[in-house]
Protein backbone atom coordinates (compact mmCIF):
# COMPACT_ATOMS: atom_id res chain seq x y z
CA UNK A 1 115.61 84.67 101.30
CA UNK A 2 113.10 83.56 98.99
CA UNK A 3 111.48 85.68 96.91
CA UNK A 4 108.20 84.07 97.60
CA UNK A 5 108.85 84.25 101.09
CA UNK A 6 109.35 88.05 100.95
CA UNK A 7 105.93 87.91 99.43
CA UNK A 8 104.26 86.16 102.08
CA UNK A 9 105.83 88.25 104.75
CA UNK A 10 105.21 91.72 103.11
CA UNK A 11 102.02 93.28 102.25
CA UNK A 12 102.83 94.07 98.48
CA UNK A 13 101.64 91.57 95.94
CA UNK A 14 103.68 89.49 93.48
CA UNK A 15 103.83 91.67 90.31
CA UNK A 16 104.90 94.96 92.56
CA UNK A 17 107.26 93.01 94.52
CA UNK A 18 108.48 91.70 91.26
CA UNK A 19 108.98 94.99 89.74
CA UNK A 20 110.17 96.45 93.02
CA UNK A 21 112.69 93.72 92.64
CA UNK A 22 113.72 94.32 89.70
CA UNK A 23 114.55 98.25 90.02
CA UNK A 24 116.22 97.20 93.39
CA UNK A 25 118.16 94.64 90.88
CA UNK A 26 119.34 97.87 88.80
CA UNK A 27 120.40 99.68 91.18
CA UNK A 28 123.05 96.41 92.07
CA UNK A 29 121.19 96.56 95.69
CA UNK A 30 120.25 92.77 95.59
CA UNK A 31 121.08 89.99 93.13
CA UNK A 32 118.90 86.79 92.23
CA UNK A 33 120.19 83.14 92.45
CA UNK A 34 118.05 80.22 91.11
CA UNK A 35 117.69 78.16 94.48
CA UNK A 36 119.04 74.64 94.96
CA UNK A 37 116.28 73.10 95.94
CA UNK A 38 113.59 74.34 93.80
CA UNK A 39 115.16 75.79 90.26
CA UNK A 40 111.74 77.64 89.58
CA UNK A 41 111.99 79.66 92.83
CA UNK A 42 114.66 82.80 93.09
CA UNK A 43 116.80 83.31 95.96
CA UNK A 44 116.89 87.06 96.70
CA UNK A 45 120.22 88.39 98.57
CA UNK A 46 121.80 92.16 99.43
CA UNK A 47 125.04 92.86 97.84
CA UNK A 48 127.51 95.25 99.72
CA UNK A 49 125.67 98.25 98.29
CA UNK A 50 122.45 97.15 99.16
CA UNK A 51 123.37 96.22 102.90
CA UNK A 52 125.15 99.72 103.24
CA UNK A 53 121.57 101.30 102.14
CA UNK A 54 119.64 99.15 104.37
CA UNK A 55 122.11 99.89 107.27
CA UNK A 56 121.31 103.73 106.59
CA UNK A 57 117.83 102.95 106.39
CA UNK A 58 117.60 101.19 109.20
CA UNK A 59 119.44 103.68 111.61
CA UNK A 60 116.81 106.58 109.90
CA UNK A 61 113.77 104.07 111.02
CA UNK A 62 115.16 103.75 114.78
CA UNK A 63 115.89 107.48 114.95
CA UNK A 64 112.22 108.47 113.53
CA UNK A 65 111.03 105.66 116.05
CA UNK A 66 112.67 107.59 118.73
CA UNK A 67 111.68 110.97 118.01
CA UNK A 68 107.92 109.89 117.24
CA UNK A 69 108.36 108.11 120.92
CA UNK A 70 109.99 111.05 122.57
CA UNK A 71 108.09 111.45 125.89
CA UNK A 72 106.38 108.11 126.17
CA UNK A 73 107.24 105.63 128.94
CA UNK A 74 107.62 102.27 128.40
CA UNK A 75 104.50 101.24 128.80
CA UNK A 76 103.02 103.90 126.71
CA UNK A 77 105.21 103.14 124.24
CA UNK A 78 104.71 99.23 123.97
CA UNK A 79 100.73 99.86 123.98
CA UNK A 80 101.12 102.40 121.09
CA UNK A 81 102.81 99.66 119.36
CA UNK A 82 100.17 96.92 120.52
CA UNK A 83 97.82 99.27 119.09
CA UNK A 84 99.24 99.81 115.40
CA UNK A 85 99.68 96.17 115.04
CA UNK A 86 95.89 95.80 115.90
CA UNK A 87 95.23 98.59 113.34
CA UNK A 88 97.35 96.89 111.02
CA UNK A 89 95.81 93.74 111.38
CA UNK A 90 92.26 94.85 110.65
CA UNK A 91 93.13 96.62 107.47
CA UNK A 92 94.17 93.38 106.35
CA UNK A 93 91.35 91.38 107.11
């Protein structure tokens, strides 16, 4: 992906994401390519290490979604969400 792109789609700003970045870089989780279609632009991409971590992290997020659901139906469940994306969405106006 695009650095810039991860950017746009997160809510951290370009010099934290950059340093972020960076630190992930050091710990040989991701590597940087220039990209072939725009040499000023860096394409960001997981290396074995860093796909292992976000594997773990991932399977931690799903299991702390399911305990912090535990109890809910469905339905109560997709409105909580429909409600934190609402919430999300005014802190960002």
């Amino acid at each position: 992906m695009l650095q810039r792109d991860i950017v746009r789609s997160s809510a951290i700003k370009q010099p934290a994401m950059v340093a972020l970045l960076d630190k992930l870089d050091a710990m040989e989780l991701i590597f940087r390519t220039p990209s072939e279609s725009d040499r000023r632009a860096a394409m960001v991409h997981l290396t074995v290490k860093g796909s292992e971590a976000a594997a773990i992290g991932r399977s931690a997020l799903i299991e702390t979604n399911r305990q912090g659901l535990e109890g809910f139906s469905e339905d109560e469940a997709n409105l909580m969400i429909t409600l934190f994306q609402r919430l999300i969405a005014n802190f960002e106006k």
